[in-house]
Protein backbone atom coordinates (compact mmCIF):
# COMPACT_ATOMS: atom_id res chain seq x y z
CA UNK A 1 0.00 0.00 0.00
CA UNK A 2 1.45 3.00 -1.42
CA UNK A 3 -1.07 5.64 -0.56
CA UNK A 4 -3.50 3.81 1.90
CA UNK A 5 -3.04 3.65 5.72
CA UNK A 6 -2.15 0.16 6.99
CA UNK A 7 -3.49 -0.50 10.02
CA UNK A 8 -2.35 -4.46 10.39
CA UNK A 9 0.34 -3.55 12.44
CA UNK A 10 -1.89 -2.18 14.75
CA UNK A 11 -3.97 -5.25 14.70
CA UNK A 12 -3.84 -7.29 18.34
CA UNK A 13 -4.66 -11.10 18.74
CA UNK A 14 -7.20 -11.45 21.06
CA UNK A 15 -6.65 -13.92 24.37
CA UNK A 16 -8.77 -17.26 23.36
CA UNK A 17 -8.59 -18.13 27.09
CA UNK A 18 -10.08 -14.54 27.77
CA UNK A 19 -12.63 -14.88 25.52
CA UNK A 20 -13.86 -17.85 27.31
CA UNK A 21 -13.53 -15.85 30.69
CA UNK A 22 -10.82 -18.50 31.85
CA UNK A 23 -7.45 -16.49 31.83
CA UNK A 24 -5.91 -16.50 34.86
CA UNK A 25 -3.74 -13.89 33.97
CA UNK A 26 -3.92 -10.24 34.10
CA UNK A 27 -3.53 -8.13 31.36
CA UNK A 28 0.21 -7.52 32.32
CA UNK A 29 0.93 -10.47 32.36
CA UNK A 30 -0.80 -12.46 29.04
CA UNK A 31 0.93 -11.57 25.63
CA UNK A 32 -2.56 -11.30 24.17
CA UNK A 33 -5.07 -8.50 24.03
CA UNK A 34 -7.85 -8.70 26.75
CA UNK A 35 -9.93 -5.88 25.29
CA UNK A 36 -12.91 -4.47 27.14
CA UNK A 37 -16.62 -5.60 26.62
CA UNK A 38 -17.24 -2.29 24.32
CA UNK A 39 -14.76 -3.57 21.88
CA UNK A 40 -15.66 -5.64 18.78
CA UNK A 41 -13.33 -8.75 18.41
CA UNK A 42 -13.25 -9.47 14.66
CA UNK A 43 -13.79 -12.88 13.25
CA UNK A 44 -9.89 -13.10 13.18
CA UNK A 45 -9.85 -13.27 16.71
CA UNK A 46 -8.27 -9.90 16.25
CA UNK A 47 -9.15 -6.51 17.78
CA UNK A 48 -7.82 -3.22 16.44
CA UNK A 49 -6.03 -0.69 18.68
CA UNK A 50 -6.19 2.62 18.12
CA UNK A 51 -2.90 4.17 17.56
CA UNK A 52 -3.32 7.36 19.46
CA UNK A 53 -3.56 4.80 23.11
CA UNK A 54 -0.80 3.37 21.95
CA UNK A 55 1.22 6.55 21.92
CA UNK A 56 -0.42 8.05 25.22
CA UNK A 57 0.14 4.71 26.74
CA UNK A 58 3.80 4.15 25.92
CA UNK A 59 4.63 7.91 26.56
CA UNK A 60 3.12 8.83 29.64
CA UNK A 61 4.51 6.80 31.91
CA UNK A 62 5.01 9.02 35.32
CA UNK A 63 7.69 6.72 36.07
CA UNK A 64 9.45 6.96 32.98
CA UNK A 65 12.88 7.90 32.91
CA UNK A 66 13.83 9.99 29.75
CA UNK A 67 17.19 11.28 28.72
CA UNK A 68 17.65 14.65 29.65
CA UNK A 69 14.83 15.35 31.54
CA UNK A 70 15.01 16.65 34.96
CA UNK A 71 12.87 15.45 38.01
């Protein structure tokens, strides 16, 4: 895709063990998505994140450590 937006890499597999309400573990801990009940799973098993909670998530960290920044 040239021109289009490609949103697969924002694409998350959904926990199968979740879906069944059997995970044991948190959301920390499991490599797959546990999305919330207002979230659509697609027939993939895949949900879609949206790319600006990615960015808020992975940047506002109030324990975060950046280089050059003074506390």
């Amino acid at each position: 895709m040239l021109n289009g937006k490609d949103s697969f890499w924002l694409q998350l597999e959904v926990c199968r063990e979740f879906q069944r309400s059997r995970c044991t573990r948190s959301d920390g801990e499991c490599k797959f998505a546990h999305p919330p009940g207002n979230v659509e799973v697609q027939s993939n098993g895949r949900v879609t994140a949206c790319y600006d909670s990615i960015k808020v998530s992975a940047s506002c960290s109030p324990t975060s450590k950046r280089p050059g920044r003074r506390r």
